[in-house]
Protein backbone atom coordinates (compact mmCIF):
# COMPACT_ATOMS: atom_id res chain seq x y z
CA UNK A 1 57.73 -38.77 -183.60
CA UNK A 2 55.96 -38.07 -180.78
CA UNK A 3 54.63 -41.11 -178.59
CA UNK A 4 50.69 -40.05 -179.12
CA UNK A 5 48.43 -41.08 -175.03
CA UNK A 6 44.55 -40.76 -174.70
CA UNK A 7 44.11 -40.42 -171.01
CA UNK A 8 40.62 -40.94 -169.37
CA UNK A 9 39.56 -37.87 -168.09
CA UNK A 10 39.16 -36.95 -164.32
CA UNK A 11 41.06 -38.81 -161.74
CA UNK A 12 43.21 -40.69 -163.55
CA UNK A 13 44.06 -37.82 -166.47
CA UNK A 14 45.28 -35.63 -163.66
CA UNK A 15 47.36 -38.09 -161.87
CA UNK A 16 49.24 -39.54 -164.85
CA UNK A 17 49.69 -35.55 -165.63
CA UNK A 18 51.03 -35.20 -162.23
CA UNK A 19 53.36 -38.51 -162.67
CA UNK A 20 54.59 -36.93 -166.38
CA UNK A 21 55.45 -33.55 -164.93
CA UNK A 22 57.40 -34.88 -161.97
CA UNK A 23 59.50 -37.24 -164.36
CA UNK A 24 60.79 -33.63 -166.35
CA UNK A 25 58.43 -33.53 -169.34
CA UNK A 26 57.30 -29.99 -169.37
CA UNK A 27 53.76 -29.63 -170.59
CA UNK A 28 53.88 -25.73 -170.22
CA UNK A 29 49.95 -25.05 -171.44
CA UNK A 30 48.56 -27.68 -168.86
CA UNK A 31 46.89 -27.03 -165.45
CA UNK A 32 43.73 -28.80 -164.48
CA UNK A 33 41.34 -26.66 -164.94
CA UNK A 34 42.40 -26.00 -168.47
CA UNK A 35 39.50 -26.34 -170.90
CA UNK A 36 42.27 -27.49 -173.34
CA UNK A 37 41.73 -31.38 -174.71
CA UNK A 38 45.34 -32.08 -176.46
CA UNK A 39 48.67 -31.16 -174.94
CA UNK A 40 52.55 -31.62 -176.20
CA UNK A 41 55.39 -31.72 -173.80
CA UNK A 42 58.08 -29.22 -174.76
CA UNK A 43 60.64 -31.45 -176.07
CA UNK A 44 57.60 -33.41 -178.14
CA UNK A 45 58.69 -36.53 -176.74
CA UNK A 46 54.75 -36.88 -175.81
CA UNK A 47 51.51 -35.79 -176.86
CA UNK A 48 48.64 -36.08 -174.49
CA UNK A 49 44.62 -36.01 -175.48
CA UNK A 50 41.94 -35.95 -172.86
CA UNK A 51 39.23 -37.89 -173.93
CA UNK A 52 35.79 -39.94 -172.04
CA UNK A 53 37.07 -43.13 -170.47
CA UNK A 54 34.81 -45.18 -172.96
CA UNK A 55 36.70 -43.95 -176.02
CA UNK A 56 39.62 -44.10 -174.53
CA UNK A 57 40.40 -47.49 -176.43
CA UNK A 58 38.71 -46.54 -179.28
CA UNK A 59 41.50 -44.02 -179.81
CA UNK A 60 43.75 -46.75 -179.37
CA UNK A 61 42.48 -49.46 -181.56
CA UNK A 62 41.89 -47.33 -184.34
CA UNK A 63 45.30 -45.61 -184.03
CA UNK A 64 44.43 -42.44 -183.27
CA UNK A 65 46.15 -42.76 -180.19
CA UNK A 66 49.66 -45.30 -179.83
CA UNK A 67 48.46 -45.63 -176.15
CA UNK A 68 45.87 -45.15 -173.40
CA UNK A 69 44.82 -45.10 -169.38
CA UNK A 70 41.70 -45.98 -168.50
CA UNK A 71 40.23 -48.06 -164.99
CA UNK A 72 39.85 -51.97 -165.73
CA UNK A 73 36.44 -51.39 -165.10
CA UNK A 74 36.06 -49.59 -168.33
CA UNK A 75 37.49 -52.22 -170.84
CA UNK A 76 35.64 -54.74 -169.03
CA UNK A 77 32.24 -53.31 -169.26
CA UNK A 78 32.44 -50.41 -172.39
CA UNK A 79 35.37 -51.99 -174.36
CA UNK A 80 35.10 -55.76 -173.74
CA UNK A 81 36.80 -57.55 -177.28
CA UNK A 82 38.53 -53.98 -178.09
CA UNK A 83 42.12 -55.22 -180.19
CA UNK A 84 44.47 -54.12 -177.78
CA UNK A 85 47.35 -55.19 -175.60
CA UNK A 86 46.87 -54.58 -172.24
CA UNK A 87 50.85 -53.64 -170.97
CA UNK A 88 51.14 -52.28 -167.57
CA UNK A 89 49.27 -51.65 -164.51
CA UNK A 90 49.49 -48.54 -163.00
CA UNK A 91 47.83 -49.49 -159.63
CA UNK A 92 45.82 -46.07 -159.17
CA UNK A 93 42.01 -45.90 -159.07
CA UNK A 94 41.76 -48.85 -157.21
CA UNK A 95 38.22 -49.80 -156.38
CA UNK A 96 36.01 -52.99 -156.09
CA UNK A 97 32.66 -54.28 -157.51
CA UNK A 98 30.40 -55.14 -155.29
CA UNK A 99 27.01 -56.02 -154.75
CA UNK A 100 25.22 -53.88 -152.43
CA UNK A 101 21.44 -53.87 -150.55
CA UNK A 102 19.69 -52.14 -148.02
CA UNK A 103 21.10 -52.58 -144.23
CA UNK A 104 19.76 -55.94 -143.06
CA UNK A 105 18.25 -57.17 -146.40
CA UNK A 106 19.71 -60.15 -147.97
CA UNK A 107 19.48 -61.89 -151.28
CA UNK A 108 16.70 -64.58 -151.40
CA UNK A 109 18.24 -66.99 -153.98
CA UNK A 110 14.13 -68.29 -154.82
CA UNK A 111 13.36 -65.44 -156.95
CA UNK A 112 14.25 -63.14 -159.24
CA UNK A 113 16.52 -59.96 -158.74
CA UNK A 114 15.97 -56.69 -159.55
CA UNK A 115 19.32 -55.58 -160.14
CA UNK A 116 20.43 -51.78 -160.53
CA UNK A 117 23.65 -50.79 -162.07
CA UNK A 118 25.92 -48.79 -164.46
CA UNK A 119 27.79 -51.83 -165.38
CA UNK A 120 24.91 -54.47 -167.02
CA UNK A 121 27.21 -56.82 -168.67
CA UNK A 122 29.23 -57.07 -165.21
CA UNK A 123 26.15 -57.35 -163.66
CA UNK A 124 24.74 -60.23 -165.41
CA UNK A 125 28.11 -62.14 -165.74
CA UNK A 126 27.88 -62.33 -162.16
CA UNK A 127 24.75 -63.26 -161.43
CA UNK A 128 24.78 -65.63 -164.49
CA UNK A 129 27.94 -67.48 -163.08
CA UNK A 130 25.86 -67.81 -159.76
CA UNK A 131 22.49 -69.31 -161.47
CA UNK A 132 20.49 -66.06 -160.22
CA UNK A 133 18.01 -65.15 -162.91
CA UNK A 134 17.61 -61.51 -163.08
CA UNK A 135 16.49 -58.30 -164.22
CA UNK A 136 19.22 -55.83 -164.69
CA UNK A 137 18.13 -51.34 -164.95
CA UNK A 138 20.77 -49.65 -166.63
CA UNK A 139 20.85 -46.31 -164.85
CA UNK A 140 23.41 -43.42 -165.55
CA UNK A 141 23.42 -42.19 -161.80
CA UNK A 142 22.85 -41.79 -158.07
CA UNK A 143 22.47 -46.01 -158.33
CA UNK A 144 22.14 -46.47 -154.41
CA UNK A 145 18.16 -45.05 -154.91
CA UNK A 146 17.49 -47.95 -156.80
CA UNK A 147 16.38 -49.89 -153.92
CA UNK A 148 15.32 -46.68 -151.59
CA UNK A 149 12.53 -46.27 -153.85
CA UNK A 150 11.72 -49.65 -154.96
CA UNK A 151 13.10 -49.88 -158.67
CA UNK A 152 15.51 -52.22 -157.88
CA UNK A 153 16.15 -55.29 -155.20
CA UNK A 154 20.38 -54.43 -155.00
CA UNK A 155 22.50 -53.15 -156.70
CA UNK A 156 26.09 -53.52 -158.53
CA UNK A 157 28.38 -50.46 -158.58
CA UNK A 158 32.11 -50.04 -157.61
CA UNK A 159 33.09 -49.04 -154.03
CA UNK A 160 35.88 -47.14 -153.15
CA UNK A 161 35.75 -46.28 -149.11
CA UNK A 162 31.99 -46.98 -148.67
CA UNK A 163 30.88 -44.18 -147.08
CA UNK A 164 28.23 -42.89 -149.91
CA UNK A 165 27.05 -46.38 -149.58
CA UNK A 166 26.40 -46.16 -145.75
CA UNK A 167 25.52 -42.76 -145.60
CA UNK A 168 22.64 -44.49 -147.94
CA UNK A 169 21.36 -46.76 -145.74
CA UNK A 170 23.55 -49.94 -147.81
CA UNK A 171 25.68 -52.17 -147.26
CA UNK A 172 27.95 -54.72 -149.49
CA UNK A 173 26.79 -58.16 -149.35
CA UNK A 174 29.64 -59.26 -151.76
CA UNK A 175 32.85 -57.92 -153.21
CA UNK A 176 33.73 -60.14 -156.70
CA UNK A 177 35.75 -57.38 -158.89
CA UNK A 178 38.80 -55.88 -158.12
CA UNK A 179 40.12 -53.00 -160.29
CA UNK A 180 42.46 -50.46 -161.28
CA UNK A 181 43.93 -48.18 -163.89
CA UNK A 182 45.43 -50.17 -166.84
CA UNK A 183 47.84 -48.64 -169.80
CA UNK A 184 46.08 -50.22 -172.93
CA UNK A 185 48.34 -50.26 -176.74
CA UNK A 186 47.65 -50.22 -180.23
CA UNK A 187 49.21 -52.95 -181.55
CA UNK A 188 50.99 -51.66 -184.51
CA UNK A 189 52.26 -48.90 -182.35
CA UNK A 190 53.62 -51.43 -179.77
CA UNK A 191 56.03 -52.98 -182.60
CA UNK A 192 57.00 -49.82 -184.13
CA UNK A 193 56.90 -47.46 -180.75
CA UNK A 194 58.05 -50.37 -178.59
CA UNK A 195 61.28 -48.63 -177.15
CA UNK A 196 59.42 -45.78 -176.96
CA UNK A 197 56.28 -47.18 -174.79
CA UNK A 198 58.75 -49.52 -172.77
CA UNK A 199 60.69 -46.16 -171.78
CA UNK A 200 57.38 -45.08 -170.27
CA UNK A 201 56.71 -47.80 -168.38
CA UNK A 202 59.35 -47.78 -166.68
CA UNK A 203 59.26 -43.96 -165.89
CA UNK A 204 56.00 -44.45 -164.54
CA UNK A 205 56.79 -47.60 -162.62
CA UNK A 206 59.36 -45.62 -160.97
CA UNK A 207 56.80 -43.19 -159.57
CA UNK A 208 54.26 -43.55 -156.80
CA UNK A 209 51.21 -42.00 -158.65
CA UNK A 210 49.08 -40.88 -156.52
């Protein structure tokens, strides 16, 4: 029986792919820019679905997939309490969450934030574990206007190289999450699939995904 992976889709979807291909499963009908969602190698050793990285462990937990890739950040904001192991990391995607402001402004510790982010339970963990009351704006997007504009005071996002931070006029005032891409299991599939899922592990701790 085939060893069934939801894979997050974008970055980390096409890398794993990548990683798979080079190891000698042969997914003939894949290429990147395949509108395709579900994909078998040839020797159905593996079956592959491409799915949004916040149902990536819903897939798992309610066993429609035996395992799944997603970033850290994912389970730790979408999926936080999702029944899962958590069994390798893959160390791709690696990025940090930081807190970020205009150039020049710091935080004034007196008042109340106005804090803009994608990630609101990271967000308020943080601040929370630092005695900073605050009021957190769940946005979707383009989070470095938040404070261009006046919605927000800073705001919490990941950061990868920087730049679209600095080409924004920001800056980090303080790094407190690191993250990466983490293989996530069902846990009945890890006791009946466990050869299976151990086998690739180690095929894709031999490789350097990139």
């Amino acid at each position: 029986m085939a060893l069934h992976i939801a894979l997050a889709k974008g970055r980390i979807h096409k890398a794993v792919m990548n990683c798979l291909r080079d190891s000698g499963y042969d997914f003939s009908t894949y290429a990147e820019d395949s509108r395709k969602l579900i994909f078998e190698d040839t020797g159905k050793a593996l079956k592959v679905t491409l799915v949004k990285s916040p149902d990536v462990a819903v897939y798992v937990e309610r066993g429609a997939a035996d395992i799944g890739i997603v970033g850290e950040d994912v389970l730790a904001e979408d999926c936080a309490g999702a029944a899962v192991y958590e069994v390798f990391d893959l160390g791709i995607g690696r990025c940090r969450m930081a807190v970020a402001a205009p150039q020049g402004r710091s935080i004034d510790r007196s008042r109340r934030l106005t804090v803009g982010t994608k990630y609101p339970r990271l967000a308020r963990q943080y601040f929370a574990a630092k005695h900073h009351s605050v009021d957190i704006i769940k946005l979707n997007g383009s989070v470095e206007l938040a404070p261009l504009v006046g919605l927000a005071d800073v705001i919490v996002d990941i950061v990868e190289t920087g730049n679209t931070l600095k080409a924004n006029g920001l800056e980090v005032l303080v790094y407190f999450m690191d993250f990466s891409a983490r293989m996530i299991c069902n846990k009945v599939a890890f006791k009946v699939k466990y050869e299976e899922i151990q086998h690739l592990i180690t095929i894709i701790g031999r490789k350097e995904i990139q």
